[in-house]
Protein backbone atom coordinates (compact mmCIF):
# COMPACT_ATOMS: atom_id res chain seq x y z
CA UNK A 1 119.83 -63.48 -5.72
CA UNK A 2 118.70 -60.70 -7.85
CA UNK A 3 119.06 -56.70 -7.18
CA UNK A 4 115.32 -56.63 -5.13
CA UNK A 5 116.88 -59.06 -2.62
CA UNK A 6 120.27 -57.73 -2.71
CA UNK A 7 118.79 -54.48 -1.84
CA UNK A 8 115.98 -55.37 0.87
CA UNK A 9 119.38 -57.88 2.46
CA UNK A 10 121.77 -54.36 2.56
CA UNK A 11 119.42 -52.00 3.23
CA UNK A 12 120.54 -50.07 -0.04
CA UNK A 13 118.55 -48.95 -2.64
CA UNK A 14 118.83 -50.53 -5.79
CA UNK A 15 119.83 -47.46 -7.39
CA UNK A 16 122.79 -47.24 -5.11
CA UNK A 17 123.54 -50.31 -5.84
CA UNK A 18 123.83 -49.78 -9.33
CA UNK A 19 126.01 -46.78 -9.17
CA UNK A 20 128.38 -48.61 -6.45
CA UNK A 21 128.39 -50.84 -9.83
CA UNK A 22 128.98 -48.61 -12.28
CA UNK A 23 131.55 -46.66 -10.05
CA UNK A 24 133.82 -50.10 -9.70
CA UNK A 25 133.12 -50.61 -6.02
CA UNK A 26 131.19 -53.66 -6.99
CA UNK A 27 131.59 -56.42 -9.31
CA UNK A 28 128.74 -58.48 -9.86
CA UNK A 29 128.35 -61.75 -12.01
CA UNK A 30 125.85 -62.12 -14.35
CA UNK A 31 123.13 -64.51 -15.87
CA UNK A 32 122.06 -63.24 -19.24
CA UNK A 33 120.62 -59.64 -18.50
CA UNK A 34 120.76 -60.20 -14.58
CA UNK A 35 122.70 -59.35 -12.36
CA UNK A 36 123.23 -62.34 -9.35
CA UNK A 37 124.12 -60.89 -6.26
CA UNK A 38 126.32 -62.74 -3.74
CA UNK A 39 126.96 -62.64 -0.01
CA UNK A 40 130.00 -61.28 -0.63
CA UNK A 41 128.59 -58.55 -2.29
CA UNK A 42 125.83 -58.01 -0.12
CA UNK A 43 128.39 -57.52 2.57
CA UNK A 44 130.83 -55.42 0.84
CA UNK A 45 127.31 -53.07 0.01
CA UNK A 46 126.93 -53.09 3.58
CA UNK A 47 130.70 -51.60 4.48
CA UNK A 48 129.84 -49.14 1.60
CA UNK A 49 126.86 -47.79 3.39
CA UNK A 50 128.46 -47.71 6.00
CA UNK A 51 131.50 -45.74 4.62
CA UNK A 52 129.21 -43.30 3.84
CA UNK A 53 127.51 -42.87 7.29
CA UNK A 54 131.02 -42.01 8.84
CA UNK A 55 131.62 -39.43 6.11
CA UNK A 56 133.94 -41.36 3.35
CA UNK A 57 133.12 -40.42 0.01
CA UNK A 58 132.01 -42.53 -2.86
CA UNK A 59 135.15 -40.79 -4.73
CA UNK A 60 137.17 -41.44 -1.99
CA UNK A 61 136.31 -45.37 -1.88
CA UNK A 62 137.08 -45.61 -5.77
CA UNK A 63 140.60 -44.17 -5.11
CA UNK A 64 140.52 -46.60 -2.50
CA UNK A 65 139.78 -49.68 -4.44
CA UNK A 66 142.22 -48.28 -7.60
CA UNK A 67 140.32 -50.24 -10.14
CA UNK A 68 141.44 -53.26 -8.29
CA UNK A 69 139.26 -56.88 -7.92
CA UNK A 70 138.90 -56.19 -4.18
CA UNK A 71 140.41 -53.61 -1.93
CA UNK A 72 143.67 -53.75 -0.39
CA UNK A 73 142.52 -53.53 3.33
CA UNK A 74 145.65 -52.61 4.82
CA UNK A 75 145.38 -49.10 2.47
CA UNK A 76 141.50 -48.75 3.81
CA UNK A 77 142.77 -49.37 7.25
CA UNK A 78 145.55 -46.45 7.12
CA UNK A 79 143.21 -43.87 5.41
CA UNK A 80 140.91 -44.77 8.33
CA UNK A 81 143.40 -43.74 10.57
CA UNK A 82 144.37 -40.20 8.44
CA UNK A 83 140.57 -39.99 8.53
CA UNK A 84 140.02 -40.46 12.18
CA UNK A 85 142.66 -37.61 12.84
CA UNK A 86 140.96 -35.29 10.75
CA UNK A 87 137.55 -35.87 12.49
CA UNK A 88 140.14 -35.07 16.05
CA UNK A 89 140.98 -31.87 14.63
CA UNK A 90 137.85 -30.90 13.58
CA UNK A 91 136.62 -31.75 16.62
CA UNK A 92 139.13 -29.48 18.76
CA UNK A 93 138.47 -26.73 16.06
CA UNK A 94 134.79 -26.63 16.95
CA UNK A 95 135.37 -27.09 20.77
CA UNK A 96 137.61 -23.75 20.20
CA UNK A 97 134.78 -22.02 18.37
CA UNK A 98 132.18 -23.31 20.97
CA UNK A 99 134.92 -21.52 24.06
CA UNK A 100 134.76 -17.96 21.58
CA UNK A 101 131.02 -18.11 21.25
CA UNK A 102 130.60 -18.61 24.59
CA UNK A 103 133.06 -15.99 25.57
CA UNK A 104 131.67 -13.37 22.94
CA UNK A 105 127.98 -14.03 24.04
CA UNK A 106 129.07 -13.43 27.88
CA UNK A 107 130.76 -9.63 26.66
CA UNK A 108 127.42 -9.13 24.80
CA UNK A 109 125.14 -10.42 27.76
CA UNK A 110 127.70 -7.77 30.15
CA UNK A 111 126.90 -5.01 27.67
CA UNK A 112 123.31 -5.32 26.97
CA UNK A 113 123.21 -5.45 31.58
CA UNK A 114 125.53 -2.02 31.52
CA UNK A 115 122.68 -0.74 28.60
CA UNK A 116 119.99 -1.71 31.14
CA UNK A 117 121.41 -0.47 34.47
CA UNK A 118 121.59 3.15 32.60
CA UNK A 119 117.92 3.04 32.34
């Protein structure tokens, strides 16, 4: 299948489909000028995308894949797991800052009642 199909079959634009290519996250075979997409490679567009809605980088998937054929899965699977602690501690870091705002908006709130009891 050609890059139209590739892309309406991923849900990718064709333009990221090209720079997945052109950043070595995809190999794809050609005939003559065209490129021939694959299944394989229409499913390995889709774990890209996807990459990229939990907040992996492009740059970080090249490191990833280390100029390799495929990528070694086991690797992926481990920086998942450094990746997945990361989101945990930026999710306790913003459930802290959530407790201060809350705490410095209730001193504000008793101030501004203290202002308007005077009057």
């Amino acid at each position: 299948m050609f890059i139209k199909e590739a892309s309406e079959l991923s849900g990718a634009t064709q333009r990221a489909i090209r720079l997945y290519e052109s950043l070595g996250l995809l190999t794809v075979a050609r005939a003559g000028k065209y490129r021939v997409y694959t299944e394989t490679n229409i499913n390995l567009i889709k774990i890209i995308k996807e990459g990229q809605t939990l907040g992996i980088h492009l740059s970080e998937m090249v490191k990833l894949k280390d100029g390799q054929e495929d990528f070694d899965w086991q690797t992926v699977r481990d920086f998942l797991i450094d990746k997945q602690r990361d989101v945990e501690r930026q999710i306790q870091q913003l459930e802290l800052q959530r407790d201060r705002i809350e705490q410095y908006r209730a001193s504000i709130t008793m101030c501004v009642e203290g202002v308007d009891s005077d009057l």
